[in-house]
PDB file of N, CA and C in Angstrom:
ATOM      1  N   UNK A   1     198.857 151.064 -82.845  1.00  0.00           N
ATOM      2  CA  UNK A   1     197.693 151.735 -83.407  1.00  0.00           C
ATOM      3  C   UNK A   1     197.250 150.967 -84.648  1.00  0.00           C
ATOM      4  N   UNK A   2     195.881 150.635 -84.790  1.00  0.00           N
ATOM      5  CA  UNK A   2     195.817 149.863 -85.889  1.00  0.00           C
ATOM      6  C   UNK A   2     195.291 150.791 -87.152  1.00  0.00           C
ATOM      7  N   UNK A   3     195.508 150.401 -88.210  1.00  0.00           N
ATOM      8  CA  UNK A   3     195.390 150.797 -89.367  1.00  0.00           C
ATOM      9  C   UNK A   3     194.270 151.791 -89.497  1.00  0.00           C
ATOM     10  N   UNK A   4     193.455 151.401 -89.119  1.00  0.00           N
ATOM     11  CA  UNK A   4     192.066 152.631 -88.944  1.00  0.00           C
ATOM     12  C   UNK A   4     192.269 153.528 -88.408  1.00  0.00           C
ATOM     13  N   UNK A   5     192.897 153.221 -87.257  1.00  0.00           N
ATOM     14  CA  UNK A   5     192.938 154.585 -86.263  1.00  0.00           C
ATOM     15  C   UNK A   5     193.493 155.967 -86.981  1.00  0.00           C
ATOM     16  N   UNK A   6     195.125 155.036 -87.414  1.00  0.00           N
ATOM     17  CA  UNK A   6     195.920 155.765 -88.329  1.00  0.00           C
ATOM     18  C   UNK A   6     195.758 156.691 -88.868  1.00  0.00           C
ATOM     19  N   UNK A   7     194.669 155.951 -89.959  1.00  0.00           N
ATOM     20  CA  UNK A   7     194.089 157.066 -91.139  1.00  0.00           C
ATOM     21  C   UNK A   7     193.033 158.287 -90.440  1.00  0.00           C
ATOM     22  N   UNK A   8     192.256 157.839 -89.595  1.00  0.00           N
ATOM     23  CA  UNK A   8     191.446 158.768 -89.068  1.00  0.00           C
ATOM     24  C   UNK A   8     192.048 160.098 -88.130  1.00  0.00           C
ATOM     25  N   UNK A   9     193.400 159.462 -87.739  1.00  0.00           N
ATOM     26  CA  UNK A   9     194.381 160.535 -87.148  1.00  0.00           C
ATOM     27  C   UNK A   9     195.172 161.361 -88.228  1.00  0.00           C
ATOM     28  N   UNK A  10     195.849 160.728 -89.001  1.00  0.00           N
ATOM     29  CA  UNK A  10     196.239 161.611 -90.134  1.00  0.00           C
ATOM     30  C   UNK A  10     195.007 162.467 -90.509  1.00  0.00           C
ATOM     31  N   UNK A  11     193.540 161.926 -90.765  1.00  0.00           N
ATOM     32  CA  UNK A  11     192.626 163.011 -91.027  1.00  0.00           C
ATOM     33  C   UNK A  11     192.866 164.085 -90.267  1.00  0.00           C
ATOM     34  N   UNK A  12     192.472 163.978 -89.214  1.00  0.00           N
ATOM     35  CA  UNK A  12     192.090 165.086 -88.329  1.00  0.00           C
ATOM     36  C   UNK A  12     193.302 165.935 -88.035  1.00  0.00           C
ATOM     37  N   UNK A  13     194.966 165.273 -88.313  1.00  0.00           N
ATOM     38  CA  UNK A  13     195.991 166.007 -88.341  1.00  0.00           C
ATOM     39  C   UNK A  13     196.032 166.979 -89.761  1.00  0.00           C
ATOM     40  N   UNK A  14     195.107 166.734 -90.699  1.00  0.00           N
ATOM     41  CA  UNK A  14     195.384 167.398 -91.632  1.00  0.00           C
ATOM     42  C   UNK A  14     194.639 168.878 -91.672  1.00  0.00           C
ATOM     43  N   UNK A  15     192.705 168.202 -91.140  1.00  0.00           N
ATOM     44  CA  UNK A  15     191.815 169.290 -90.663  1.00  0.00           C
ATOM     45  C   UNK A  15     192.535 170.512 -89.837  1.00  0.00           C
ATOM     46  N   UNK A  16     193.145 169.770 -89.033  1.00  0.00           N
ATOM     47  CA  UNK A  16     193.856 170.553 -88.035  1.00  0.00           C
ATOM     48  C   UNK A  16     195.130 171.701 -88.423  1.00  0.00           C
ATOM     49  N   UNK A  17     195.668 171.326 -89.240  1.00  0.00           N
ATOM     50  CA  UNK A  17     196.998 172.471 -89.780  1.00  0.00           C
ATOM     51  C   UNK A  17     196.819 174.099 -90.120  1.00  0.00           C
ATOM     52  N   UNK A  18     197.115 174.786 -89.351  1.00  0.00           N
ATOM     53  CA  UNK A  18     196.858 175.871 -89.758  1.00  0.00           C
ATOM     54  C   UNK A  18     197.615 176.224 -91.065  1.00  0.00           C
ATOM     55  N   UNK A  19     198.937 175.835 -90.753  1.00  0.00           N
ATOM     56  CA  UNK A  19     199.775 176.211 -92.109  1.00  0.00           C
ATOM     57  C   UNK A  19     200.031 175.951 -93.083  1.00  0.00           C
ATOM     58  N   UNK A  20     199.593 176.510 -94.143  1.00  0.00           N
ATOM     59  CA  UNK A  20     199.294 176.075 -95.772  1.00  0.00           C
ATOM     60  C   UNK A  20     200.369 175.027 -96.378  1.00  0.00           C
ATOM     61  N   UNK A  21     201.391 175.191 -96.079  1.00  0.00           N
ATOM     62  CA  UNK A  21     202.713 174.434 -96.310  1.00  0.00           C
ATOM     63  C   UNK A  21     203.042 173.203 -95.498  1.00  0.00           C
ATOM     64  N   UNK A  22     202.742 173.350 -94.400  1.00  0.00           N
ATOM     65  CA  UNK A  22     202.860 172.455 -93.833  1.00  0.00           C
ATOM     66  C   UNK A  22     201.504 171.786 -93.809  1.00  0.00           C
ATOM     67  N   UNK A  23     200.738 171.513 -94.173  1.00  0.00           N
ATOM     68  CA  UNK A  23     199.017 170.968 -94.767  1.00  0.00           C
ATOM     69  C   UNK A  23     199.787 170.291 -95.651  1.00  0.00           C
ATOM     70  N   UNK A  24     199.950 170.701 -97.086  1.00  0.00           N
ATOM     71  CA  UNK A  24     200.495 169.713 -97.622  1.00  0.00           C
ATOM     72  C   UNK A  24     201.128 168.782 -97.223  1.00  0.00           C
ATOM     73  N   UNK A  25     202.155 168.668 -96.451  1.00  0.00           N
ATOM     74  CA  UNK A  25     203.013 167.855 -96.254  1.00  0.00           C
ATOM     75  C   UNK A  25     201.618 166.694 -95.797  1.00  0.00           C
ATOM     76  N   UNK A  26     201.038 167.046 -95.410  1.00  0.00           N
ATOM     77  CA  UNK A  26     199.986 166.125 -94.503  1.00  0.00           C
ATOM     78  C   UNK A  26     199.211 165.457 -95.379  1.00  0.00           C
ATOM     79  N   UNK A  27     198.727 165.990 -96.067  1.00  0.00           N
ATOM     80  CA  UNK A  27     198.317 165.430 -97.450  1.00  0.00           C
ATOM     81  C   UNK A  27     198.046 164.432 -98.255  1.00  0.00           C
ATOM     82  N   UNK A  28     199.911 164.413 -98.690  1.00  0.00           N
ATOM     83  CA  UNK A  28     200.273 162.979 -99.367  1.00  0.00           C
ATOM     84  C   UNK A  28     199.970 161.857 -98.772  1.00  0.00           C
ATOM     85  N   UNK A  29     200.093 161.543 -97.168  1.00  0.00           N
ATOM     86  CA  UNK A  29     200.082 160.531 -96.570  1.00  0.00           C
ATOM     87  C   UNK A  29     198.789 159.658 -96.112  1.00  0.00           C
ATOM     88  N   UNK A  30     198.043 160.971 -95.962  1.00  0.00           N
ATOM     89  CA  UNK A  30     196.741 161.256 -95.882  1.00  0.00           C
ATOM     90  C   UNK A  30     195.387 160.621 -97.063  1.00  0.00           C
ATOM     91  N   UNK A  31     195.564 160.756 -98.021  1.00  0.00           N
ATOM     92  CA  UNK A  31     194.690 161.174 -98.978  1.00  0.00           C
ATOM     93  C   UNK A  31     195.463 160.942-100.461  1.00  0.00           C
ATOM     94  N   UNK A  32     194.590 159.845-101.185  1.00  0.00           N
ATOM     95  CA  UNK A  32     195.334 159.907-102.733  1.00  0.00           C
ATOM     96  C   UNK A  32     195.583 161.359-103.267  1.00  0.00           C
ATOM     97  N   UNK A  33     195.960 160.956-104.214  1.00  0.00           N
ATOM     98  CA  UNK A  33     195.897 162.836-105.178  1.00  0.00           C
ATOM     99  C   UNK A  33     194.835 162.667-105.726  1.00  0.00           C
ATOM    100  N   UNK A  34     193.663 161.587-105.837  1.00  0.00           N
ATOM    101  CA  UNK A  34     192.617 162.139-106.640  1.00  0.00           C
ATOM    102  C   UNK A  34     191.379 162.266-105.504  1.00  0.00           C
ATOM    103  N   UNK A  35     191.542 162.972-104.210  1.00  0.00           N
ATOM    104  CA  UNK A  35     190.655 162.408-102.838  1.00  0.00           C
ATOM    105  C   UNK A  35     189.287 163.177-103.497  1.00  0.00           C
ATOM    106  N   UNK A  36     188.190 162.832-103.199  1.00  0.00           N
ATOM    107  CA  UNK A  36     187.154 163.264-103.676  1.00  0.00           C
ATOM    108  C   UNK A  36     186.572 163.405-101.819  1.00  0.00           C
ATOM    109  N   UNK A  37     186.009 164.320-101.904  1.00  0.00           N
ATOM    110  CA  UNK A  37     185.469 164.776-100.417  1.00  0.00           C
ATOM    111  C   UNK A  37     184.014 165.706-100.801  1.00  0.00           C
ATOM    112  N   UNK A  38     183.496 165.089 -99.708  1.00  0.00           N
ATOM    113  CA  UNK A  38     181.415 165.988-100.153  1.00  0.00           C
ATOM    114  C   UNK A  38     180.953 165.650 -98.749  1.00  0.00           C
ATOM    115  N   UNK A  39     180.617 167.275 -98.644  1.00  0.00           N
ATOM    116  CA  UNK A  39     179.712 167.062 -97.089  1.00  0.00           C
ATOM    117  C   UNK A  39     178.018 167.843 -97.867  1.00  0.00           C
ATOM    118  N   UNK A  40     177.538 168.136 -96.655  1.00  0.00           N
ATOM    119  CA  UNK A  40     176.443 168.587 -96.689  1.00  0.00           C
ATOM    120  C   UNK A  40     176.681 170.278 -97.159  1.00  0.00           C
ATOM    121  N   UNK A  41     177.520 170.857 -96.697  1.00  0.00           N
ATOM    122  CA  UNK A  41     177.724 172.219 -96.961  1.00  0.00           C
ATOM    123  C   UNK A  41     179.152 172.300 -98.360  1.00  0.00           C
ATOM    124  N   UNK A  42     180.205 171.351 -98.610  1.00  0.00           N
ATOM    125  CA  UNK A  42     181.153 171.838 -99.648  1.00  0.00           C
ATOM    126  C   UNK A  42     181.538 170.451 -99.852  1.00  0.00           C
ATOM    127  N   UNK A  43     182.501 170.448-101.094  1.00  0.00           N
ATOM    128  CA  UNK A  43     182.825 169.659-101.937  1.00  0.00           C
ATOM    129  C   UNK A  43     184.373 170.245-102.972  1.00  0.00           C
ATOM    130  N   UNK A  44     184.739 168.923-102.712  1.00  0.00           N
ATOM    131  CA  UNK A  44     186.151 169.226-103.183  1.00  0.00           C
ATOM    132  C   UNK A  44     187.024 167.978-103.759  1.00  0.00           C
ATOM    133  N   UNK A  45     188.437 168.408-104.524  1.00  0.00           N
ATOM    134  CA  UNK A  45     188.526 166.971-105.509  1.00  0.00           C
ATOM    135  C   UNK A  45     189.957 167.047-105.367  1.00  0.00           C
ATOM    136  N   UNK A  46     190.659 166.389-104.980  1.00  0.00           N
ATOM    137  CA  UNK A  46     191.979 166.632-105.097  1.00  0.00           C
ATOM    138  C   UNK A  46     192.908 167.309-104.022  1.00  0.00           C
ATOM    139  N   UNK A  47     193.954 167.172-104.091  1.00  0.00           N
ATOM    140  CA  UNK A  47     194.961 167.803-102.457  1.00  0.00           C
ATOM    141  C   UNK A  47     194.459 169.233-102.233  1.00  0.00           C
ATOM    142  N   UNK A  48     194.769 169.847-103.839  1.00  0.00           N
ATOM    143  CA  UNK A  48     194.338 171.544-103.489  1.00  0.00           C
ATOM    144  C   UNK A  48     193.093 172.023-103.480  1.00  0.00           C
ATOM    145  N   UNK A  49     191.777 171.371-103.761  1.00  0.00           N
ATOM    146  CA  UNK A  49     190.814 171.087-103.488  1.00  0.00           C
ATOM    147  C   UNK A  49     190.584 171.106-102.252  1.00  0.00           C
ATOM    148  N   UNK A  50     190.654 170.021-101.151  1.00  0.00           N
ATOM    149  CA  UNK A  50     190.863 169.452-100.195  1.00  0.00           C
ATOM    150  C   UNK A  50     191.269 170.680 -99.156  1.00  0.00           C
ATOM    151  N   UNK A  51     192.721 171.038 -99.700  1.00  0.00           N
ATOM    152  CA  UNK A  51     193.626 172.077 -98.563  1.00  0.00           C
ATOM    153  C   UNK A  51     192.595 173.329 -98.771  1.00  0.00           C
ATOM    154  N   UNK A  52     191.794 173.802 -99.812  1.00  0.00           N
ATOM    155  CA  UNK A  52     191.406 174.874 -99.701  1.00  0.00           C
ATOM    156  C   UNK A  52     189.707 174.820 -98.860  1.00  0.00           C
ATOM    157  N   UNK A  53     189.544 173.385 -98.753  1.00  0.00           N
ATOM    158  CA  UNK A  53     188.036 173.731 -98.098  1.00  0.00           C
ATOM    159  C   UNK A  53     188.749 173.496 -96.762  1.00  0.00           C
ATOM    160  N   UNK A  54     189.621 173.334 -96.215  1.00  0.00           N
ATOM    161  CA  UNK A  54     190.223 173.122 -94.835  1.00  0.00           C
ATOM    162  C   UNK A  54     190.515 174.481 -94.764  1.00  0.00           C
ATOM    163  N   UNK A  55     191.259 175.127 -95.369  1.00  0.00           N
ATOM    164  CA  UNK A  55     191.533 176.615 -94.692  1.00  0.00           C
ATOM    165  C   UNK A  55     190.174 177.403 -95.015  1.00  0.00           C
ATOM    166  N   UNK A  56     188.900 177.606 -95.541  1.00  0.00           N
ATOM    167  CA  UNK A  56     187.875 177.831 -95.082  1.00  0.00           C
ATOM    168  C   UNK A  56     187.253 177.622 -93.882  1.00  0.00           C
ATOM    169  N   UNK A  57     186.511 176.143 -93.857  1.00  0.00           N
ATOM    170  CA  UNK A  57     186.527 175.986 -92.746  1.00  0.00           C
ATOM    171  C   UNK A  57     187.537 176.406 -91.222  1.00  0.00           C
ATOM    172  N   UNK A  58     188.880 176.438 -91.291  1.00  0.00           N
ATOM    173  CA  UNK A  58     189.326 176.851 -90.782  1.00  0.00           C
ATOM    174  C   UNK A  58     189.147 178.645 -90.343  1.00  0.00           C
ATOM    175  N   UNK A  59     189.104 179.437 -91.531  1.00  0.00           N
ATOM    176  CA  UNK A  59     188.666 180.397 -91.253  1.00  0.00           C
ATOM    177  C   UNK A  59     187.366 181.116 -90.805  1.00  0.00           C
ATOM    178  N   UNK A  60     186.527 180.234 -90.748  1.00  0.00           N
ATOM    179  CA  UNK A  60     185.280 180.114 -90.474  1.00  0.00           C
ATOM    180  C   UNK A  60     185.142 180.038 -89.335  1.00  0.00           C
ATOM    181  N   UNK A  61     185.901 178.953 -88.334  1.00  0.00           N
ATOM    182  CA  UNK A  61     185.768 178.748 -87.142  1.00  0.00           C
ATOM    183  C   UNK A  61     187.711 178.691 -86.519  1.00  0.00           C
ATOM    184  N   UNK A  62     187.696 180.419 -86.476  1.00  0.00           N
ATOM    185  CA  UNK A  62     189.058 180.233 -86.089  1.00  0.00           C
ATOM    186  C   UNK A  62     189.271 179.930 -84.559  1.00  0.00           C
ATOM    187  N   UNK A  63     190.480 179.115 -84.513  1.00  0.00           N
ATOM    188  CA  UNK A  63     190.919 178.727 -83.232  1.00  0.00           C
ATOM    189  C   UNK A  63     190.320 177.507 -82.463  1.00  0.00           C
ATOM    190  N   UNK A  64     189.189 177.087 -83.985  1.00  0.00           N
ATOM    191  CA  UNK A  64     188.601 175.484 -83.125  1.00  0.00           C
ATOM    192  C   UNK A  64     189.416 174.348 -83.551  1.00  0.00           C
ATOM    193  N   UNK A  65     189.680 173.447 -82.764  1.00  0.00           N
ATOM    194  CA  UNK A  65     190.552 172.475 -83.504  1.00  0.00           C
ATOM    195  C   UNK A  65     189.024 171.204 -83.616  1.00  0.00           C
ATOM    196  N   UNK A  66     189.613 170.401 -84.260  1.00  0.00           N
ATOM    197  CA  UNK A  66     188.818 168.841 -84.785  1.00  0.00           C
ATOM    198  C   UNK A  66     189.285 167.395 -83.441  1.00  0.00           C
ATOM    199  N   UNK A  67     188.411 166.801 -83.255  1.00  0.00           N
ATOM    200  CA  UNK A  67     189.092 165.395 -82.852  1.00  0.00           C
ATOM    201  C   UNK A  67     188.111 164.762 -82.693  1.00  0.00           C
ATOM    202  N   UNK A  68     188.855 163.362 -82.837  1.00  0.00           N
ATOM    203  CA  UNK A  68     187.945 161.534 -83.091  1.00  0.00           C
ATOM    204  C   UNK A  68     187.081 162.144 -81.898  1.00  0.00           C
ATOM    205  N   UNK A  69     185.977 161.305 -81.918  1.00  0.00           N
ATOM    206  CA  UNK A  69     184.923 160.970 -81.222  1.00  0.00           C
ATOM    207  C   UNK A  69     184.817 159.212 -81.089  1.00  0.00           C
ATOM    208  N   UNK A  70     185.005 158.607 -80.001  1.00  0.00           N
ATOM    209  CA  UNK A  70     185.034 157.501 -80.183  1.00  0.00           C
ATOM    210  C   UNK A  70     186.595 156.864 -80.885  1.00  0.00           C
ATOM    211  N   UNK A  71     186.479 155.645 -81.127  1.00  0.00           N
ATOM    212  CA  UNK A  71     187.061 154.643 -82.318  1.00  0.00           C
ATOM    213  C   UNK A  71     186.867 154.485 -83.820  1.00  0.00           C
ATOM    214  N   UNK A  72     187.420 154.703 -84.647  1.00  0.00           N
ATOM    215  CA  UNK A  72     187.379 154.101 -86.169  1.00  0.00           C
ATOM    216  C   UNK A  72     186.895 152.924 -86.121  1.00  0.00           C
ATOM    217  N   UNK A  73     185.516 152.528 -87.022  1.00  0.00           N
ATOM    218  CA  UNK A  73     185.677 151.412 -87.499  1.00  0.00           C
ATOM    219  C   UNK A  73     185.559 150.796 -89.145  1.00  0.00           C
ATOM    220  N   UNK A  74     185.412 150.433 -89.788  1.00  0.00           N
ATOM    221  CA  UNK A  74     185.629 149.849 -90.860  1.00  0.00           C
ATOM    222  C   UNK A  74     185.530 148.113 -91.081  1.00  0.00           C
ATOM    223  N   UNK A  75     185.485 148.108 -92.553  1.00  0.00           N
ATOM    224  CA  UNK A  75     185.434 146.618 -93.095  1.00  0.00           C
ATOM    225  C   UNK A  75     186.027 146.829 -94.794  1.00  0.00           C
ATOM    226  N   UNK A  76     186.531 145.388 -95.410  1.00  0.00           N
ATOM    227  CA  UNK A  76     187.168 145.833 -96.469  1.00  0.00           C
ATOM    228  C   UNK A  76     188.239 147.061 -96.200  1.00  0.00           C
ATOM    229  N   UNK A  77     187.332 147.964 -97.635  1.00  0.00           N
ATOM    230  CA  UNK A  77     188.074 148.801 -98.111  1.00  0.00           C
ATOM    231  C   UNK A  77     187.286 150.221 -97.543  1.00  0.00           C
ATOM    232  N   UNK A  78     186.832 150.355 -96.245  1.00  0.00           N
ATOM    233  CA  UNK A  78     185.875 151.150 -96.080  1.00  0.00           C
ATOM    234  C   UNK A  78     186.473 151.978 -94.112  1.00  0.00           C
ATOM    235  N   UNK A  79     185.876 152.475 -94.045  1.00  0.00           N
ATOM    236  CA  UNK A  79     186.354 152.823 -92.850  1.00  0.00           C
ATOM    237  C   UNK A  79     184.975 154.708 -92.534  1.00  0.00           C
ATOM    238  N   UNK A  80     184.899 153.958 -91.238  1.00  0.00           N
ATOM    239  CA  UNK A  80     183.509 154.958 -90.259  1.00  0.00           C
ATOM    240  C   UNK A  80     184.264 155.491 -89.308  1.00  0.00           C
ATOM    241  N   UNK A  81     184.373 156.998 -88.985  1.00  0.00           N
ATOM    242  CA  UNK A  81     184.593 157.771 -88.131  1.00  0.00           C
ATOM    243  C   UNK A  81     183.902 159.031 -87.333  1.00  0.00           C
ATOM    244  N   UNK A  82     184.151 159.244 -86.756  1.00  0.00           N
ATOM    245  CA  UNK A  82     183.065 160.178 -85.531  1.00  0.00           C
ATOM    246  C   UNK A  82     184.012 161.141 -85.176  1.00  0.00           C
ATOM    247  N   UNK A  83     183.680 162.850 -85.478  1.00  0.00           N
ATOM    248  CA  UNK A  83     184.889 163.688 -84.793  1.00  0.00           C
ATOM    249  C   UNK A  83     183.900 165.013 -84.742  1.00  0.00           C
ATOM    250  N   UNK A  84     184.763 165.590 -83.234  1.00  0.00           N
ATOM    251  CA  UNK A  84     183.940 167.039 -83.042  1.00  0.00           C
ATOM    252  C   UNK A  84     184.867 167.941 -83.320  1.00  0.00           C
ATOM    253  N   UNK A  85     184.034 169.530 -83.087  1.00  0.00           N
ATOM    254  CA  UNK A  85     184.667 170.842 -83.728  1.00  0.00           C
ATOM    255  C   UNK A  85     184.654 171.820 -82.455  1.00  0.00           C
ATOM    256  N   UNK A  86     185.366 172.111 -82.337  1.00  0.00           N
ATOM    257  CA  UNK A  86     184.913 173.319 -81.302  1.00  0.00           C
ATOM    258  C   UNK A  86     186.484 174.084 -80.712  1.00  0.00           C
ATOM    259  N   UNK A  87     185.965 174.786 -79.615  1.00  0.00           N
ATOM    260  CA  UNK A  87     187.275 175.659 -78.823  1.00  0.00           C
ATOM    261  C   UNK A  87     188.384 174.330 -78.284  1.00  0.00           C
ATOM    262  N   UNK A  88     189.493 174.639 -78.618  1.00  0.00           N
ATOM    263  CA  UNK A  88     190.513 173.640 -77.804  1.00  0.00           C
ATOM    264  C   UNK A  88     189.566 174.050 -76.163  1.00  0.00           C
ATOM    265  N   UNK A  89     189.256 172.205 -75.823  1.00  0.00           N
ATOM    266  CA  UNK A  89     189.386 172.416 -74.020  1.00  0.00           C
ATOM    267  C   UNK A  89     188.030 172.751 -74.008  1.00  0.00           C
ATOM    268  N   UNK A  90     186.846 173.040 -74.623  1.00  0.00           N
ATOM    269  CA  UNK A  90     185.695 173.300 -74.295  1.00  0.00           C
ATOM    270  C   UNK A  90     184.524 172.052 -75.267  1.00  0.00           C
ATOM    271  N   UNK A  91     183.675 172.200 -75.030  1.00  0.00           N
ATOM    272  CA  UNK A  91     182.203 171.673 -75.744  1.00  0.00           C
ATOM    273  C   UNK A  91     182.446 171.527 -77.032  1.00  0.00           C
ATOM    274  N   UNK A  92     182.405 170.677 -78.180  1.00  0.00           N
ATOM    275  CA  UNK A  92     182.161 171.334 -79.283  1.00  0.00           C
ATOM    276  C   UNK A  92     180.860 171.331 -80.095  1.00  0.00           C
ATOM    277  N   UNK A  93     181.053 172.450 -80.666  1.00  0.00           N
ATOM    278  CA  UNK A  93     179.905 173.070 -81.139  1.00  0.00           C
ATOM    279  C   UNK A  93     179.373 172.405 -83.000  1.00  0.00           C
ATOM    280  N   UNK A  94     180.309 171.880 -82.894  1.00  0.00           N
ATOM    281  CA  UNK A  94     180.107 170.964 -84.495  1.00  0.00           C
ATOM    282  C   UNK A  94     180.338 169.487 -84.293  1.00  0.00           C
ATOM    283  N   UNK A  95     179.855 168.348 -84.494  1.00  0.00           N
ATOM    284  CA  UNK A  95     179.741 167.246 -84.938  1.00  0.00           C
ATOM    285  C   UNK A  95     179.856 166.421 -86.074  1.00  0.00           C
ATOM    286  N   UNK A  96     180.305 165.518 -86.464  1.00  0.00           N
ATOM    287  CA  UNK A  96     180.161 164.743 -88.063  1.00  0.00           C
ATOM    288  C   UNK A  96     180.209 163.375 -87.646  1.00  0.00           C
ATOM    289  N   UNK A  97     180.052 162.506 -88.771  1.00  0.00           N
ATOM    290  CA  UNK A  97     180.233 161.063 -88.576  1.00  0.00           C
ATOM    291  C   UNK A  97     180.457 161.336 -90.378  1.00  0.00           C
ATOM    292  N   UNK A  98     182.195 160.476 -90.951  1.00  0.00           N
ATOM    293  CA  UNK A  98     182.975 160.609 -92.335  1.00  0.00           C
ATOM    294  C   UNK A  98     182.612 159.095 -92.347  1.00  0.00           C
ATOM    295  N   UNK A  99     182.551 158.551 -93.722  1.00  0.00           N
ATOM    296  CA  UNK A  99     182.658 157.308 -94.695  1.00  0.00           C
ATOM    297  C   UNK A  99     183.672 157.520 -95.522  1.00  0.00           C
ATOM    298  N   UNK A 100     184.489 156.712 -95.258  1.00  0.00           N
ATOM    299  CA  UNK A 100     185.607 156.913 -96.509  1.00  0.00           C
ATOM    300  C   UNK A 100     185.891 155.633 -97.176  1.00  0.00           C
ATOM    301  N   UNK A 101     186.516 155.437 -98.303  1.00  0.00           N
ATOM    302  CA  UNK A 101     186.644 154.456 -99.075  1.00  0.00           C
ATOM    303  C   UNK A 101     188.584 154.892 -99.143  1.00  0.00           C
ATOM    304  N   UNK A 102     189.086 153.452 -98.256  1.00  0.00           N
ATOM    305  CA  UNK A 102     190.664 153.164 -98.339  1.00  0.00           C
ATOM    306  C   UNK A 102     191.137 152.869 -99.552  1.00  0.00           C
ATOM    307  N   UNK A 103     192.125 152.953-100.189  1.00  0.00           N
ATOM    308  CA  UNK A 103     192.994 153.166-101.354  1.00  0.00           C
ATOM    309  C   UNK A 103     194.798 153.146-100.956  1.00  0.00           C
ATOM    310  N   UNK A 104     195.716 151.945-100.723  1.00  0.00           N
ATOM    311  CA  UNK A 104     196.482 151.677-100.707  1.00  0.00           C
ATOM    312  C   UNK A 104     196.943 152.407 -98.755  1.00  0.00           C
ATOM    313  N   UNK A 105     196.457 152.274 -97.783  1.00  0.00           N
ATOM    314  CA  UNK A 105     196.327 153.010 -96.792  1.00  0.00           C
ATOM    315  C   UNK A 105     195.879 154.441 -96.880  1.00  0.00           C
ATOM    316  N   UNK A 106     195.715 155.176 -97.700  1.00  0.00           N
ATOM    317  CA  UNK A 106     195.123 156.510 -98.420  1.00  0.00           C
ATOM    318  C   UNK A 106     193.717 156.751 -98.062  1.00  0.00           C
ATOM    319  N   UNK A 107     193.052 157.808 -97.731  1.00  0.00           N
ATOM    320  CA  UNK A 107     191.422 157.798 -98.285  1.00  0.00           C
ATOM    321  C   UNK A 107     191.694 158.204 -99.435  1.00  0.00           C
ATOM    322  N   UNK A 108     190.710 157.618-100.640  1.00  0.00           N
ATOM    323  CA  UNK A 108     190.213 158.277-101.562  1.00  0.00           C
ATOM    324  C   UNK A 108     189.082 158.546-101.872  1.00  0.00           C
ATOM    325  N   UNK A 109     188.125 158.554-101.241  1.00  0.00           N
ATOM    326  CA  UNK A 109     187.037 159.445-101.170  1.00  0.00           C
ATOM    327  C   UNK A 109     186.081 159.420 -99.745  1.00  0.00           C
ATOM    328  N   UNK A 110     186.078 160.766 -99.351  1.00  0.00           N
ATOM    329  CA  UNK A 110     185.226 160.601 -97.908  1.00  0.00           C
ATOM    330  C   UNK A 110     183.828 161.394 -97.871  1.00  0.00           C
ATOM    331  N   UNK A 111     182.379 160.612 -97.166  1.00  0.00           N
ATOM    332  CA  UNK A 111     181.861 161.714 -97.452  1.00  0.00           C
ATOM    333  C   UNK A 111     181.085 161.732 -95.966  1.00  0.00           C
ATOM    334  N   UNK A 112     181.031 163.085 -95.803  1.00  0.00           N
ATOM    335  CA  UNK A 112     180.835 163.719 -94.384  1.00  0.00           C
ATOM    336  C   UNK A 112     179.195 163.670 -94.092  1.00  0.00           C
ATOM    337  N   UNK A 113     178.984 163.587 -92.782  1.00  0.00           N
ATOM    338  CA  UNK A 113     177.729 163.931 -92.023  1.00  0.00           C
ATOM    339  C   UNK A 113     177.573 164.322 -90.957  1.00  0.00           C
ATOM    340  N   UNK A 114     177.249 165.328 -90.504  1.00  0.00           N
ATOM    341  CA  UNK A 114     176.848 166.688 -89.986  1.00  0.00           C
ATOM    342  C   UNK A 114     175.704 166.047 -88.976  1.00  0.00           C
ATOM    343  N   UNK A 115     176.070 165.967 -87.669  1.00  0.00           N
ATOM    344  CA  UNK A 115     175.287 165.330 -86.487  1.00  0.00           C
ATOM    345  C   UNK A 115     174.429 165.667 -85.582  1.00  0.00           C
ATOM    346  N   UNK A 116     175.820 167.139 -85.109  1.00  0.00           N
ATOM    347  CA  UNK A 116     175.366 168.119 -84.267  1.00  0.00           C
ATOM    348  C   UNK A 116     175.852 169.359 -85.089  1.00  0.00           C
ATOM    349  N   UNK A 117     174.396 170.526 -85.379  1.00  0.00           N
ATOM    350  CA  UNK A 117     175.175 172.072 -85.876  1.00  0.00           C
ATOM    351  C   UNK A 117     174.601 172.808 -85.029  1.00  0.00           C
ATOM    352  N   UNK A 118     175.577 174.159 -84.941  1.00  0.00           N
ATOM    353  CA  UNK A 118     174.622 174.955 -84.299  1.00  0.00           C
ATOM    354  C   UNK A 118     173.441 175.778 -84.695  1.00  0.00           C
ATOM    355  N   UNK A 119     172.424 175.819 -83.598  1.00  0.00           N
ATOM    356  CA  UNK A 119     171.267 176.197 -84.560  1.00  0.00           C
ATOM    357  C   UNK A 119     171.166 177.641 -85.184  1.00  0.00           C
TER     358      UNK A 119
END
């Protein structure tokens, strides 16, 4: 798996955690401690930052999980990803395309765009 992929899987393993405790763990590996994250709808700075707009979102759309769309790509210190939202096993009903800026294999700052919403 190459280095891009990596990080874009640790993302979406982190989106994905239901459990507050075990999120963290996901975290560190994931994301500096200073991750700066901004979509169109929220914004957040830091792990507990971060973990708390995930269990929103999460609660928002319970029982949808996240996954890549496509391949990661990137250059430098930069890295482009594509991932949907929806019911495990069905359509999903949310879309994004993330920019993140790499930091020692880490993101440290990603910022989201919103592709497909529902209307």
């Amino acid at each position: 798996m190459t280095e891009l992929n990596m990080i874009a899987e640790r993302y979406i393993a982190a989106w994905n955690e239901t459990d507050a405790a075990a999120r963290e763990t996901l975290l560190g590996p994931a994301f500096t401690a200073d991750i700066s994250y901004a979509d169109p709808v929220m914004e957040g700075e830091g792990h507990d930052g971060l973990s708390t707009l995930i269990a929103g979102v999460q609660q928002k759309f319970a029982g949808f999980r996240f996954s890549l769309k496509g391949t990661p790509d990137g250059f430098a210190d930069y890295i482009r990803f594509s991932w949907a939202l929806g019911p495990e096993g069905m359509e999903s009903v949310i879309e994004g395309t993330d920019v993140g800026i790499i930091k020692g294999g880490k993101l440290s700052m990603v910022r989201g765009f919103l592709d497909k919403v529902p209307g």
